[in-house]
Protein backbone atom coordinates (compact mmCIF):
# COMPACT_ATOMS: atom_id res chain seq x y z
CA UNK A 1 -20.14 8.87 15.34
CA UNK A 2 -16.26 8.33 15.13
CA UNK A 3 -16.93 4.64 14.71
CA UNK A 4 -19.00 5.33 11.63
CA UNK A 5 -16.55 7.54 10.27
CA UNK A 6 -13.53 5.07 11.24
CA UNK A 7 -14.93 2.34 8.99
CA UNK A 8 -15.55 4.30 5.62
CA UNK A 9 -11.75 5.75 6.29
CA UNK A 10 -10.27 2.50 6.61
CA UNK A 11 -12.14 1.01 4.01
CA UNK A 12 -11.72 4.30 1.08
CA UNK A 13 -7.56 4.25 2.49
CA UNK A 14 -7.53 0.87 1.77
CA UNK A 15 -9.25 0.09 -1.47
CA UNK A 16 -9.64 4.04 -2.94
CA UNK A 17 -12.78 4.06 -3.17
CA UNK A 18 -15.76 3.92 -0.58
CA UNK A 19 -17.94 0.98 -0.65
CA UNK A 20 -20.61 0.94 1.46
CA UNK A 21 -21.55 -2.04 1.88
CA UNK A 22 -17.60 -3.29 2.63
CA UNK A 23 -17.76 -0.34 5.25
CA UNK A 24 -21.15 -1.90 6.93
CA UNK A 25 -19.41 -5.53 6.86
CA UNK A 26 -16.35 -3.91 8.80
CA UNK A 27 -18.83 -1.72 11.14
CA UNK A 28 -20.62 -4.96 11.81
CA UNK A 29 -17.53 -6.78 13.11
CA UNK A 30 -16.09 -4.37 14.75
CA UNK A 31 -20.01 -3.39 16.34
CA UNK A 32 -21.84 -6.34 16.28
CA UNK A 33 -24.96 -5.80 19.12
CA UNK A 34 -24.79 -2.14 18.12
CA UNK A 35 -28.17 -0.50 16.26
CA UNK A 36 -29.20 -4.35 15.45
CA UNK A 37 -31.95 -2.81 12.99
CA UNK A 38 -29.27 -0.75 11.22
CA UNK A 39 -28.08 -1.51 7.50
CA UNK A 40 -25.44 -0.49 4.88
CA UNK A 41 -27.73 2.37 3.47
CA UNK A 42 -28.84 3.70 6.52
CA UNK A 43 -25.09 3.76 7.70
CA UNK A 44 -24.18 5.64 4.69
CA UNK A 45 -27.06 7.96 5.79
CA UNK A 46 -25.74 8.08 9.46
CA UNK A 47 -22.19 9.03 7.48
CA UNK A 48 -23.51 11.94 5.20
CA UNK A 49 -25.28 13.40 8.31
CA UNK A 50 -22.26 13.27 10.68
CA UNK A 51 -20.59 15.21 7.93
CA UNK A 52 -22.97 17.86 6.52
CA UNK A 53 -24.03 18.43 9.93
CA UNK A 54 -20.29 18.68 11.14
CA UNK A 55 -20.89 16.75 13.95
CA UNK A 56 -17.32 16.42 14.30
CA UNK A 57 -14.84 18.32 13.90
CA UNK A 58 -12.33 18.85 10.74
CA UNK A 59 -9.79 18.30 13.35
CA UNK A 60 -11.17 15.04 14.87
CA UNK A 61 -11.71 13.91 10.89
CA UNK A 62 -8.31 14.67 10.49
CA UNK A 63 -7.15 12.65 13.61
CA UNK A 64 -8.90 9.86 12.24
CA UNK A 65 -7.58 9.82 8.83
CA UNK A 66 -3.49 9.76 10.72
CA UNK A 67 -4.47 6.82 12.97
CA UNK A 68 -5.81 5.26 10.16
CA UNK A 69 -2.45 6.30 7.88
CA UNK A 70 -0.37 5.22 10.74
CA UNK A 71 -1.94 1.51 11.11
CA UNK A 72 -2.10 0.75 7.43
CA UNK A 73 1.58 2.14 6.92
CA UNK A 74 2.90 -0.16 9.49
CA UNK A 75 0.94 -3.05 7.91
CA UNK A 76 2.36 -2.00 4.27
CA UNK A 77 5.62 -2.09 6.11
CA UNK A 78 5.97 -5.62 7.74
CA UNK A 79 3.93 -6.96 4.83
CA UNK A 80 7.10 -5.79 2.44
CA UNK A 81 9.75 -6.98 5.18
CA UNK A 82 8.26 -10.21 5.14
CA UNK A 83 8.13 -10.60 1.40
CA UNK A 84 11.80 -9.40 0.80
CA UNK A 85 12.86 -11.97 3.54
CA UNK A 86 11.10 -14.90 2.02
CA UNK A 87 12.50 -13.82 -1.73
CA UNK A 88 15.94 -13.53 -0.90
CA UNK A 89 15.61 -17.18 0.86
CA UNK A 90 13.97 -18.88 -1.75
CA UNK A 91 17.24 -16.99 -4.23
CA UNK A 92 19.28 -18.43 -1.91
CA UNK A 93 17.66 -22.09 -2.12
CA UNK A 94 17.90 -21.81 -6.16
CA UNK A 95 21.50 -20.75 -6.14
CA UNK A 96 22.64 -23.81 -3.86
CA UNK A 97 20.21 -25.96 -6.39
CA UNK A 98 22.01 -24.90 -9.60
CA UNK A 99 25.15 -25.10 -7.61
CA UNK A 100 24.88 -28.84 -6.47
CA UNK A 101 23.27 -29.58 -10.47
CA UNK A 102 26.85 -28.08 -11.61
CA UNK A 103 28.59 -30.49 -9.08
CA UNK A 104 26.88 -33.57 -10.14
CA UNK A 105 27.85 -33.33 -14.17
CA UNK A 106 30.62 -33.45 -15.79
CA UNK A 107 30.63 -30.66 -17.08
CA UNK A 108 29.47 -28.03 -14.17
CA UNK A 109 33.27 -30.17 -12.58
CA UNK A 110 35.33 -28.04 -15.05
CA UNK A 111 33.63 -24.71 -14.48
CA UNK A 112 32.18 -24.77 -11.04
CA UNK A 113 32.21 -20.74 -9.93
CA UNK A 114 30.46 -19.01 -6.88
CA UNK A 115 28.54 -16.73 -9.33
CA UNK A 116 24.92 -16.86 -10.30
CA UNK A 117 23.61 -17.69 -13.78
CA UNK A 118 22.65 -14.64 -15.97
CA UNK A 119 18.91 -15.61 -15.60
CA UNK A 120 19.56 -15.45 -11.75
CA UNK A 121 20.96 -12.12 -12.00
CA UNK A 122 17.98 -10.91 -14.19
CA UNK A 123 15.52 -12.48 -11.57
CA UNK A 124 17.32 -10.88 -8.85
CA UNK A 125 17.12 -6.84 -10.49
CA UNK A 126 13.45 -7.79 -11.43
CA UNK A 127 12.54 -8.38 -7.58
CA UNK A 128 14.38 -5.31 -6.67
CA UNK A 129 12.71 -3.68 -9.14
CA UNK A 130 9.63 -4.61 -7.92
CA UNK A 131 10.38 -3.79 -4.44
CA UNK A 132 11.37 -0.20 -5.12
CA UNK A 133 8.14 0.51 -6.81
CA UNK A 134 5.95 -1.08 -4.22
CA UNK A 135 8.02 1.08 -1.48
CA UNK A 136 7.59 4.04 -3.66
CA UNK A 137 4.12 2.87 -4.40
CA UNK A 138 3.16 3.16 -0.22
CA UNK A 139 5.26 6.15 0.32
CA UNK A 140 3.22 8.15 -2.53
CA UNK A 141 -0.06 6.78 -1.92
CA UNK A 142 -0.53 8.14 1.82
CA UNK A 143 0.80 11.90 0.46
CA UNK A 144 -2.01 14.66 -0.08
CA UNK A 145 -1.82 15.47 -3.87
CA UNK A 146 -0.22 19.12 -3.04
CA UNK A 147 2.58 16.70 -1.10
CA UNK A 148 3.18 15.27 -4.15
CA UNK A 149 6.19 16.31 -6.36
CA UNK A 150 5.08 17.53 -9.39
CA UNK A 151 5.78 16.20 -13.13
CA UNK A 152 8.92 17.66 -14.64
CA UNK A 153 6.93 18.81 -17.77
CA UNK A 154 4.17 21.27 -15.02
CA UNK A 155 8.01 22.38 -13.68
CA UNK A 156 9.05 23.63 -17.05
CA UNK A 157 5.68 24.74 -18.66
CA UNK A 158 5.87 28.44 -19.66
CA UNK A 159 2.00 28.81 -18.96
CA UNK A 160 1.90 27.22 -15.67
CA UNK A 161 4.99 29.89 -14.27
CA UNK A 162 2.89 32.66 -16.15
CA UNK A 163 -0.28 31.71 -14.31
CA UNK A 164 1.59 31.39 -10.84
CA UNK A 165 3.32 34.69 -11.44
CA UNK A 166 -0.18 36.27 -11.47
């Protein structure tokens, strides 16, 4: 029973929505000489009983859903390590590029400075950009929607502090 609820966890955290038949390819691997006879409708069946029957608990479902948080935030985590490391060394491999193309003419002789090019810089606060919002992106996702800070329009709205007052 945890099994079955595992798999559609992992697979709605992961993609947002709940595919079934993505949850019975992912049951099958991790299960495969389990319930041979045993498809992806009758596993969403087996899933809709488990929970309308509370078969487990809210606390076991809730167990489930943290291990599953946990795992996917350390993936999210050494997948974004590994793709700042390889930007900054292929920056690093353009800079010593332009700087050996400045070397070779005649004119890069005159003017040869430590300093990257303007396009360079702009590359280099576009990745950062990116990287903040795909940290910011991971860190928001995992949060419960009442986690979540609110808009700074729902902080100021007259009718909204009216209706919480009551």
């Amino acid at each position: 029973m945890k099994e079955v609820v595992w798999c559609f966890t992992y697979i709605k955290e992961m993609t947002l929505r709940e595919n079934y038949k993505e949850v019975y390819k992912l049951w099958r691997e991790r299960n495969p000489g389990a319930r041979i006879n045993l498809d992806a409708k009758a596993l969403l069946k087996q899933k809709n009983f488990i929970l309308k029957a509370q078969r487990l608990t809210a606390v076991e479902i809730d167990e489930i859903r943290e291990n599953i948080r946990l795992e996917i935030g350390e993936a999210t985590e050494n997948y974004t390590n590994e793709v700042n490391r390889d930007r900054t060394d292929t920056n690093d491999i353009e800079y010593q590029k332009r700087d050996k193309e400045n070397e070779n003419t005649d004119c890069g002789k005159a003017q040869i400075t430590k300093h990257p090019s303007a396009k360079g810089e702009q590359h280099t606060v576009k990745n950062k950009l990116k990287e903040y919002l795909q940290i910011m992106w991971h860190k928001v996702r995992f949060l419960q929607i009442s986690e979540r800070e609110k808009l700074p329009r729902l902080k100021t709205n007259s009718k909204l502090i009216k209706f919480k007052k009551k």
